[in-house]
N, C-alpha and C. Protein backbone atom coordinates (compact mmCIF):
# COMPACT_ATOMS: atom_id res chain seq x y z
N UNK A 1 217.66 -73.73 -72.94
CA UNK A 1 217.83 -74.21 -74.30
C UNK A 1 218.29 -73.03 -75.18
N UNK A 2 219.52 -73.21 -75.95
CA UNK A 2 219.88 -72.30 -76.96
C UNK A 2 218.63 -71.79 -77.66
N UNK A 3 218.26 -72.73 -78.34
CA UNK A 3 216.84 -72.39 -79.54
C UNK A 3 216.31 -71.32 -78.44
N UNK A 4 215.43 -71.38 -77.38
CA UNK A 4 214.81 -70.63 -76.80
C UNK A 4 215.27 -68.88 -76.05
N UNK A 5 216.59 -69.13 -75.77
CA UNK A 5 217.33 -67.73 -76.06
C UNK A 5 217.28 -67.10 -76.93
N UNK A 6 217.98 -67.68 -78.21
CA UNK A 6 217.80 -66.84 -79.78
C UNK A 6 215.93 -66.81 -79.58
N UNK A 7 215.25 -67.48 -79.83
CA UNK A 7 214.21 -66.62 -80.18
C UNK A 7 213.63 -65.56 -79.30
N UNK A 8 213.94 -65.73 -77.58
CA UNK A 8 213.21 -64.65 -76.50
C UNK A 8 214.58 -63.41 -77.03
N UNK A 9 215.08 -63.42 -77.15
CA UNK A 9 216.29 -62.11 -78.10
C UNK A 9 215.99 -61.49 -79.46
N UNK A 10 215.23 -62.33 -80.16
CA UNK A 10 214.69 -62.13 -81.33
C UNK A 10 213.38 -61.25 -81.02
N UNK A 11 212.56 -62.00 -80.33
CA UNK A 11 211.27 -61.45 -79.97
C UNK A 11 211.63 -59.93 -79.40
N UNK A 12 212.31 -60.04 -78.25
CA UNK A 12 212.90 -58.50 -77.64
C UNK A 12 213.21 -57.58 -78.59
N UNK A 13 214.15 -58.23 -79.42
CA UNK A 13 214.54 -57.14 -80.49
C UNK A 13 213.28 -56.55 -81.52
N UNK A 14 212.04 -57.56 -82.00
CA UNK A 14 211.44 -57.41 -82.59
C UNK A 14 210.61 -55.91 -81.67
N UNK A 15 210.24 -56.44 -80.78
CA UNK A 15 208.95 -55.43 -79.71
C UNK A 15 209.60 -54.17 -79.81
N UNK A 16 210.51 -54.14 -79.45
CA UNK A 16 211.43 -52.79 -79.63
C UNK A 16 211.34 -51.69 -81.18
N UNK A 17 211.55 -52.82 -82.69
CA UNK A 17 211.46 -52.05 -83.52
C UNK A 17 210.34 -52.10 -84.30
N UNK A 18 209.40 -52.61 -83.74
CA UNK A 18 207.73 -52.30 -84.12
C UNK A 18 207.24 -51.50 -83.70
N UNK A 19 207.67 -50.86 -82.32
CA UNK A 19 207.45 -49.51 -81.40
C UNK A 19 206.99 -48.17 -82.53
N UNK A 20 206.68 -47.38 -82.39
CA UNK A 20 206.59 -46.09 -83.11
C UNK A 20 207.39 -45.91 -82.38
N UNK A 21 208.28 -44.76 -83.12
CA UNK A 21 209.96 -43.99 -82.95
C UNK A 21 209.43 -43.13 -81.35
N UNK A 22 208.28 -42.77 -81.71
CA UNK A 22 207.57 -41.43 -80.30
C UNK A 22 207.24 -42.38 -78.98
N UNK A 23 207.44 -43.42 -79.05
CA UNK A 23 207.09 -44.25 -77.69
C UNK A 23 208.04 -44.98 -77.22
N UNK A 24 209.10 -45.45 -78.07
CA UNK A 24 210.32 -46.32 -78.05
C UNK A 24 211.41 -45.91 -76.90
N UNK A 25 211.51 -46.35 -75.89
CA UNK A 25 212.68 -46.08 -75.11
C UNK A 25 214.15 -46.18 -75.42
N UNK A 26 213.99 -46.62 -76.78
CA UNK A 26 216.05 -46.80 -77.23
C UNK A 26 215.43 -46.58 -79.18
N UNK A 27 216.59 -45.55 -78.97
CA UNK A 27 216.92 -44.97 -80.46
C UNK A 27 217.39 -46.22 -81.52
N UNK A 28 217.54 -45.90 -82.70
CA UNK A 28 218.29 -46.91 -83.43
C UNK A 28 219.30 -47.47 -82.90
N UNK A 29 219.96 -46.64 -82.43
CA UNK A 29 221.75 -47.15 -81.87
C UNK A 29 221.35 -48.25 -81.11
N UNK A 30 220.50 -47.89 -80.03
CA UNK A 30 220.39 -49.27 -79.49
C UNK A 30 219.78 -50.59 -80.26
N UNK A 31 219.26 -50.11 -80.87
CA UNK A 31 218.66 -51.72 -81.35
C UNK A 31 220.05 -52.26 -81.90
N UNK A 32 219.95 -51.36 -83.18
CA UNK A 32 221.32 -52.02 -84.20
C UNK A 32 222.69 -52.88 -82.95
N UNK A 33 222.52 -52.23 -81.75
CA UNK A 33 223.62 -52.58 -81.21
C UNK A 33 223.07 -54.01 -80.48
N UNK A 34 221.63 -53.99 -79.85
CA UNK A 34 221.33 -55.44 -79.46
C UNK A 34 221.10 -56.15 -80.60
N UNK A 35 220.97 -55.96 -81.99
CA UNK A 35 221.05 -56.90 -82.90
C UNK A 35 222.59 -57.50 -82.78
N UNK A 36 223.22 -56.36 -82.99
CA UNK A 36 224.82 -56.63 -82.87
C UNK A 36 225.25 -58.19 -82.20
N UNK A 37 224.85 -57.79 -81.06
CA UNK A 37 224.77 -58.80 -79.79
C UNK A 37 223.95 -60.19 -79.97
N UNK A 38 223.00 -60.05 -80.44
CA UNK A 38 222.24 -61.34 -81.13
C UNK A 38 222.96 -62.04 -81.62
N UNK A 39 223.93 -61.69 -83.08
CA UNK A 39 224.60 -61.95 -83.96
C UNK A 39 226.09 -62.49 -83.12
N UNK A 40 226.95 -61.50 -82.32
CA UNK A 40 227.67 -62.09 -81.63
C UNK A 40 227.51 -63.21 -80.77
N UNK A 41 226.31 -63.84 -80.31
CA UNK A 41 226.00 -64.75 -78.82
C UNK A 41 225.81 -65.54 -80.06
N UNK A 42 225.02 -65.43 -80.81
CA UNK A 42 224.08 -66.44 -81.29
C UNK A 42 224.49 -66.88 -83.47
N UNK A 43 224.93 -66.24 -83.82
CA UNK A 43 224.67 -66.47 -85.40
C UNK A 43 226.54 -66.65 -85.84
N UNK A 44 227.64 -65.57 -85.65
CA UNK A 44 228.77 -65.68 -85.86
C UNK A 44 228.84 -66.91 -85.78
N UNK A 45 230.41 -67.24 -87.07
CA UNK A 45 231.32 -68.39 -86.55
C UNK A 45 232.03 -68.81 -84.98
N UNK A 46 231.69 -69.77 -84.52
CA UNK A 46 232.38 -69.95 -82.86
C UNK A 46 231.67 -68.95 -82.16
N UNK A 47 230.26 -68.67 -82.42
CA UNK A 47 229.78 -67.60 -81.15
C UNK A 47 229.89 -68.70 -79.98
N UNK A 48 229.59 -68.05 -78.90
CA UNK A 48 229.67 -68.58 -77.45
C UNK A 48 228.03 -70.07 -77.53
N UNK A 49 226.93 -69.35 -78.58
CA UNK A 49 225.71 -70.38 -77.99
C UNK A 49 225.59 -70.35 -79.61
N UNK A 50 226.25 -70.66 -80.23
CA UNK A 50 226.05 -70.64 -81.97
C UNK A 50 224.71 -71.97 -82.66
N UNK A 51 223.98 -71.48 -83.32
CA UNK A 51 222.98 -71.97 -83.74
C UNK A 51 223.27 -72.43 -85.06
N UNK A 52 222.28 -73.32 -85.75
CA UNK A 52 223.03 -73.82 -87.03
C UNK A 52 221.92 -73.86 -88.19
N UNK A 53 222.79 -72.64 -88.81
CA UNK A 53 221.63 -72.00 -90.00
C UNK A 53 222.38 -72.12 -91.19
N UNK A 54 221.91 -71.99 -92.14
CA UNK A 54 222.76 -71.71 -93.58
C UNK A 54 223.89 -70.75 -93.59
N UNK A 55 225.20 -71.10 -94.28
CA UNK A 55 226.16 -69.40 -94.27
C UNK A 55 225.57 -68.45 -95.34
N UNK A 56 224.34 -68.75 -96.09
CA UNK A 56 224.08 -68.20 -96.68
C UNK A 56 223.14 -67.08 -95.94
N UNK A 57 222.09 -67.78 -94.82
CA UNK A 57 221.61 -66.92 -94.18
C UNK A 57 222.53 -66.01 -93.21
N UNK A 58 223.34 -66.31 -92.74
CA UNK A 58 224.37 -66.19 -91.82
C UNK A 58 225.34 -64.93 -92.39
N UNK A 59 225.43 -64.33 -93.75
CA UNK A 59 225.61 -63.49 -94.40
C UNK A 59 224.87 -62.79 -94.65
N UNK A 60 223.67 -62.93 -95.03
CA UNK A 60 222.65 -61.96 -95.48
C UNK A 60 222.85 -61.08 -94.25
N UNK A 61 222.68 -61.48 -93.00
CA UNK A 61 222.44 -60.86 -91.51
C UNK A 61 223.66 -60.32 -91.34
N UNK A 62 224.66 -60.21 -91.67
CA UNK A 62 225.63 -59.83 -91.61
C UNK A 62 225.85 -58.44 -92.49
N UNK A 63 225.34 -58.41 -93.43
CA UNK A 63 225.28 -57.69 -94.58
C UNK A 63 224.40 -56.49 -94.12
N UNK A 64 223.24 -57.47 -93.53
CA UNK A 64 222.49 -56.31 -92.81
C UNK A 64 223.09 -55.46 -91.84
N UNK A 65 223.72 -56.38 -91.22
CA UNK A 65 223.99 -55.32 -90.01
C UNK A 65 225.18 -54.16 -89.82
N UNK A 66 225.81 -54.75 -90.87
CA UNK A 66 226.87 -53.11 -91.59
C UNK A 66 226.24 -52.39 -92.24
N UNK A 67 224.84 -52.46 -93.12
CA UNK A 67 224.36 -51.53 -93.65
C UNK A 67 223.92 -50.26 -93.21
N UNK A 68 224.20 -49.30 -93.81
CA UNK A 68 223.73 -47.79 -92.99
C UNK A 68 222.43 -47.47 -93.03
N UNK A 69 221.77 -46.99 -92.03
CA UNK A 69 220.29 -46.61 -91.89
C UNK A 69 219.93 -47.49 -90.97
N UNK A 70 218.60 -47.63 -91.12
CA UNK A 70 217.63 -48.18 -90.29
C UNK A 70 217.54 -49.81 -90.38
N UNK A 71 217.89 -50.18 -89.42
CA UNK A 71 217.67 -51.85 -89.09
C UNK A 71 216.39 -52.50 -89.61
N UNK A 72 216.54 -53.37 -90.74
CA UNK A 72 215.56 -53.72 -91.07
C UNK A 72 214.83 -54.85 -90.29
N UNK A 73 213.77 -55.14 -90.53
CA UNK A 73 212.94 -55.85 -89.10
C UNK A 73 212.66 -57.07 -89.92
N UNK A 74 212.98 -57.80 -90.45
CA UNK A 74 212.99 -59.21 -91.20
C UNK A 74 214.43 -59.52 -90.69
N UNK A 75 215.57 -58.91 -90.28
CA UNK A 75 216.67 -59.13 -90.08
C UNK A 75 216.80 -61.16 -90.25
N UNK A 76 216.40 -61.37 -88.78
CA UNK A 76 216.60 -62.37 -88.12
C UNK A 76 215.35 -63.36 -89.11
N UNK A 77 214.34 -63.31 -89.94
CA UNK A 77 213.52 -64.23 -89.95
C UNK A 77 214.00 -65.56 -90.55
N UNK A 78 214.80 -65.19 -91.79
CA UNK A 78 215.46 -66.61 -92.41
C UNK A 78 215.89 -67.57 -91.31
N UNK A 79 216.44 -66.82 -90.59
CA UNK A 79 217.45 -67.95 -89.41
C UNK A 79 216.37 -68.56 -88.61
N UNK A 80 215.29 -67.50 -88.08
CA UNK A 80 214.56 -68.55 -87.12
C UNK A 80 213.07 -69.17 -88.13
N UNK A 81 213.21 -69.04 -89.59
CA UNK A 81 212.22 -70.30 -90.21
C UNK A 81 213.62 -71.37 -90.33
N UNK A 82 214.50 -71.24 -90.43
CA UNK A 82 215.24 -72.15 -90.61
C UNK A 82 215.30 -73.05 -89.63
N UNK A 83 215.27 -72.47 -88.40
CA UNK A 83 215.50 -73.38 -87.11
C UNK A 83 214.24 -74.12 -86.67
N UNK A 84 213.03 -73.33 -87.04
CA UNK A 84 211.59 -74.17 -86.82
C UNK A 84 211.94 -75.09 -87.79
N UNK A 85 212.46 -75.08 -88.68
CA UNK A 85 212.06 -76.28 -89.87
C UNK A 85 212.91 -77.15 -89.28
N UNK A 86 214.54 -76.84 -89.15
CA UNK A 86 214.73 -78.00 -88.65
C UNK A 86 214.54 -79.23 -87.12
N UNK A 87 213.97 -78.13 -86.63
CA UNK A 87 213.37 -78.57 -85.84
C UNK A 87 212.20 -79.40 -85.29
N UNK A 88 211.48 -79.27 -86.96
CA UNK A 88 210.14 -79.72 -87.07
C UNK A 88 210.40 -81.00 -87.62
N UNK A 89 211.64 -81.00 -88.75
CA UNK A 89 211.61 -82.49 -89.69
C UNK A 89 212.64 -82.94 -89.05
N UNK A 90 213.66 -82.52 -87.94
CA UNK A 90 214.33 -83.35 -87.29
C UNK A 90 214.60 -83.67 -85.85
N UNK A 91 214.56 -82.60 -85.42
CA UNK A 91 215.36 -83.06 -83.67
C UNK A 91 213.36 -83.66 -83.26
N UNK A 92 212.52 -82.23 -83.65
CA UNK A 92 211.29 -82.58 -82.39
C UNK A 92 210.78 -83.96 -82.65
N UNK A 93 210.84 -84.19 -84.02
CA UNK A 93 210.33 -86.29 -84.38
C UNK A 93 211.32 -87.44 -83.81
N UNK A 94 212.55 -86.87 -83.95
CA UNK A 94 213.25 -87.69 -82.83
C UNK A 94 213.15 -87.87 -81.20
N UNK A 95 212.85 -86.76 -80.87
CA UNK A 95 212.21 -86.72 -79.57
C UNK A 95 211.70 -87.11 -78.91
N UNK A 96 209.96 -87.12 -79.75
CA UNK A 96 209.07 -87.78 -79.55
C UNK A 96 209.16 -89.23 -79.95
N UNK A 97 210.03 -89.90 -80.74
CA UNK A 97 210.48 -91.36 -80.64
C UNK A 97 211.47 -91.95 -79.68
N UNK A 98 211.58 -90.55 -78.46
CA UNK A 98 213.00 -91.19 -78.36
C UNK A 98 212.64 -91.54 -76.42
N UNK A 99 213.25 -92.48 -75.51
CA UNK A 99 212.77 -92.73 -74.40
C UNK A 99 212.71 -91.42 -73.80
N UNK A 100 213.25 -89.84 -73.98
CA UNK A 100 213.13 -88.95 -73.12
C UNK A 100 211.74 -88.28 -72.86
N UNK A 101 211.04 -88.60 -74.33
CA UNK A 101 209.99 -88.06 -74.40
C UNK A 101 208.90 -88.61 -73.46
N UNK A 102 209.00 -89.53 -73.19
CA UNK A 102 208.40 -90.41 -72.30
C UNK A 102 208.54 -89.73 -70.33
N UNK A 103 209.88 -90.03 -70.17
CA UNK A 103 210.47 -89.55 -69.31
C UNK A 103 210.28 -88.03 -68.67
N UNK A 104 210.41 -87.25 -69.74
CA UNK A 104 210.13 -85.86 -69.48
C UNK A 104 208.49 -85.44 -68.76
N UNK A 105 207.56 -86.53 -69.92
CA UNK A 105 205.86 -85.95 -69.59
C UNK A 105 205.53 -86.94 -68.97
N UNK A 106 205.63 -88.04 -68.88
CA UNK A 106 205.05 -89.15 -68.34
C UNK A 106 205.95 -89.70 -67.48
N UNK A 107 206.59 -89.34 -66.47
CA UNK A 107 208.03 -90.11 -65.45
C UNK A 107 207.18 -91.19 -64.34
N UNK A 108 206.20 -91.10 -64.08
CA UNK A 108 205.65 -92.18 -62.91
C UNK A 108 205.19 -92.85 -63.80
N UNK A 109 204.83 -93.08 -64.95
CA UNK A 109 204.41 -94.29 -65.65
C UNK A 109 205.24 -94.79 -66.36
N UNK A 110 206.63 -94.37 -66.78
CA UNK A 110 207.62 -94.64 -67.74
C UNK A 110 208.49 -95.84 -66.49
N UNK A 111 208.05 -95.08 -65.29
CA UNK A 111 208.66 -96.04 -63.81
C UNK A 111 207.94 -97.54 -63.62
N UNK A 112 206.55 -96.99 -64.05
CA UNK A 112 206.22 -98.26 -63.78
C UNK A 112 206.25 -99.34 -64.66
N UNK A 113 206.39 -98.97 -66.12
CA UNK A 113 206.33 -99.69 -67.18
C UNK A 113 207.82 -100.51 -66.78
N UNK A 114 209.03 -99.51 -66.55
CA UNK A 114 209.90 -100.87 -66.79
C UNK A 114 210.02 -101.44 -65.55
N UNK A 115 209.58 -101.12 -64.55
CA UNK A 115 209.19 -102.23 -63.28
C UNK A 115 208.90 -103.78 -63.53
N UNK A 116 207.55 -102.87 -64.35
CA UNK A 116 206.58 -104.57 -65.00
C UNK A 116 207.73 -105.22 -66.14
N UNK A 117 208.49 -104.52 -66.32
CA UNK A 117 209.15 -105.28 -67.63
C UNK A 117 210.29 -106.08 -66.64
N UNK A 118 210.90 -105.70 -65.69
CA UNK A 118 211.59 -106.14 -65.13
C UNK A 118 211.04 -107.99 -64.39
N UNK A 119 209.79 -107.53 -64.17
CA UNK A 119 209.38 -108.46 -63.57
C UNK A 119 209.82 -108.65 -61.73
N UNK A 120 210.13 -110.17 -61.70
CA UNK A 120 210.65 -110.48 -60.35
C UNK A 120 210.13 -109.95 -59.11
N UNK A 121 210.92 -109.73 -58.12
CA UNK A 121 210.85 -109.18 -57.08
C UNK A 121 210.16 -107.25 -57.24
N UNK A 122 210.95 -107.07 -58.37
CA UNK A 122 210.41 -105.39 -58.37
C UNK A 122 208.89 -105.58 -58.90
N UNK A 123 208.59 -106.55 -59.35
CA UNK A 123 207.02 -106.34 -59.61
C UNK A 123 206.36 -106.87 -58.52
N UNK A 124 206.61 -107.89 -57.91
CA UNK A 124 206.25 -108.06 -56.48
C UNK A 124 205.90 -106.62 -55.85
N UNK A 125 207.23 -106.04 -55.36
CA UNK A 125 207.06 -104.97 -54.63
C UNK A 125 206.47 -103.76 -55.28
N UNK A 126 205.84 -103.80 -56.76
CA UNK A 126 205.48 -102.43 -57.17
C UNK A 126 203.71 -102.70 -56.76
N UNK A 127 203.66 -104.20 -57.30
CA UNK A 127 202.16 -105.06 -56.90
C UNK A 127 201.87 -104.12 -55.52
N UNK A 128 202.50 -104.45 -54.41
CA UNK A 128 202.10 -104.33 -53.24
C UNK A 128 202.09 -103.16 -53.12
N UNK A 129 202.23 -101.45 -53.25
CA UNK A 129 202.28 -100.30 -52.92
C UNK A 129 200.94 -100.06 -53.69
């Protein structure tokens, strides 16, 4: 799942610049540069796995990431409250209304339900097993 990339990339990036500088295995350069990469896979116009946030947030991060100095560590948060939210008031309530949700957690009973709905012969033969 896209969503779940951007955030295990987010998280990575985060662990990295919470580090104290004296324990950290990659200097600024590297982070700023896997942020870089975040932003390219995931936030740009036409990235390769592009996510769908405000262009308003979608600039701020941008803004950030030409800025000189030190990578600030809120970078990414607008984008991923944005994506919990929409996620919360739209795709996950559809979900859970929708036959996959069923399918996904419950598949031997979602089988048997439309068996019985079917009736006939397939309820015959579901009767008998």
């Amino acid at each position: 799942c896209i969503v779940n990339e951007y955030h295990q990339a987010i998280d990575k990036l985060n662990a990295e610049t919470n580090k104290d500088t004296n324990e950290s295995d990659y200097d600024e350069n590297d982070v700023k540069n896997f942020a870089q990469e975040i932003y390219d896979k995931f936030i740009k116009p036409n990235a390769e796995l592009q996510i769908n946030i405000p262009s308003k947030d979608r600039e701020v991060i941008e803004k950030k990431l030409k800025s000189v100095g030190l990578l600030q560590r809120d970078l990414f948060d607008e984008g991923q409250k944005e994506i919990y939210s929409l996620m919360s008031r739209d795709s996950y309530p559809r979900f859970l209304a929708s036959k996959h949700h069923d399918v996904t957690l419950f598949p031997n009973e979602v089988n048997v339900r439309r068996i019985k709905k079917k009736g006939s012969i397939l309820m015959k033969i579901a009767n008998r097993v």
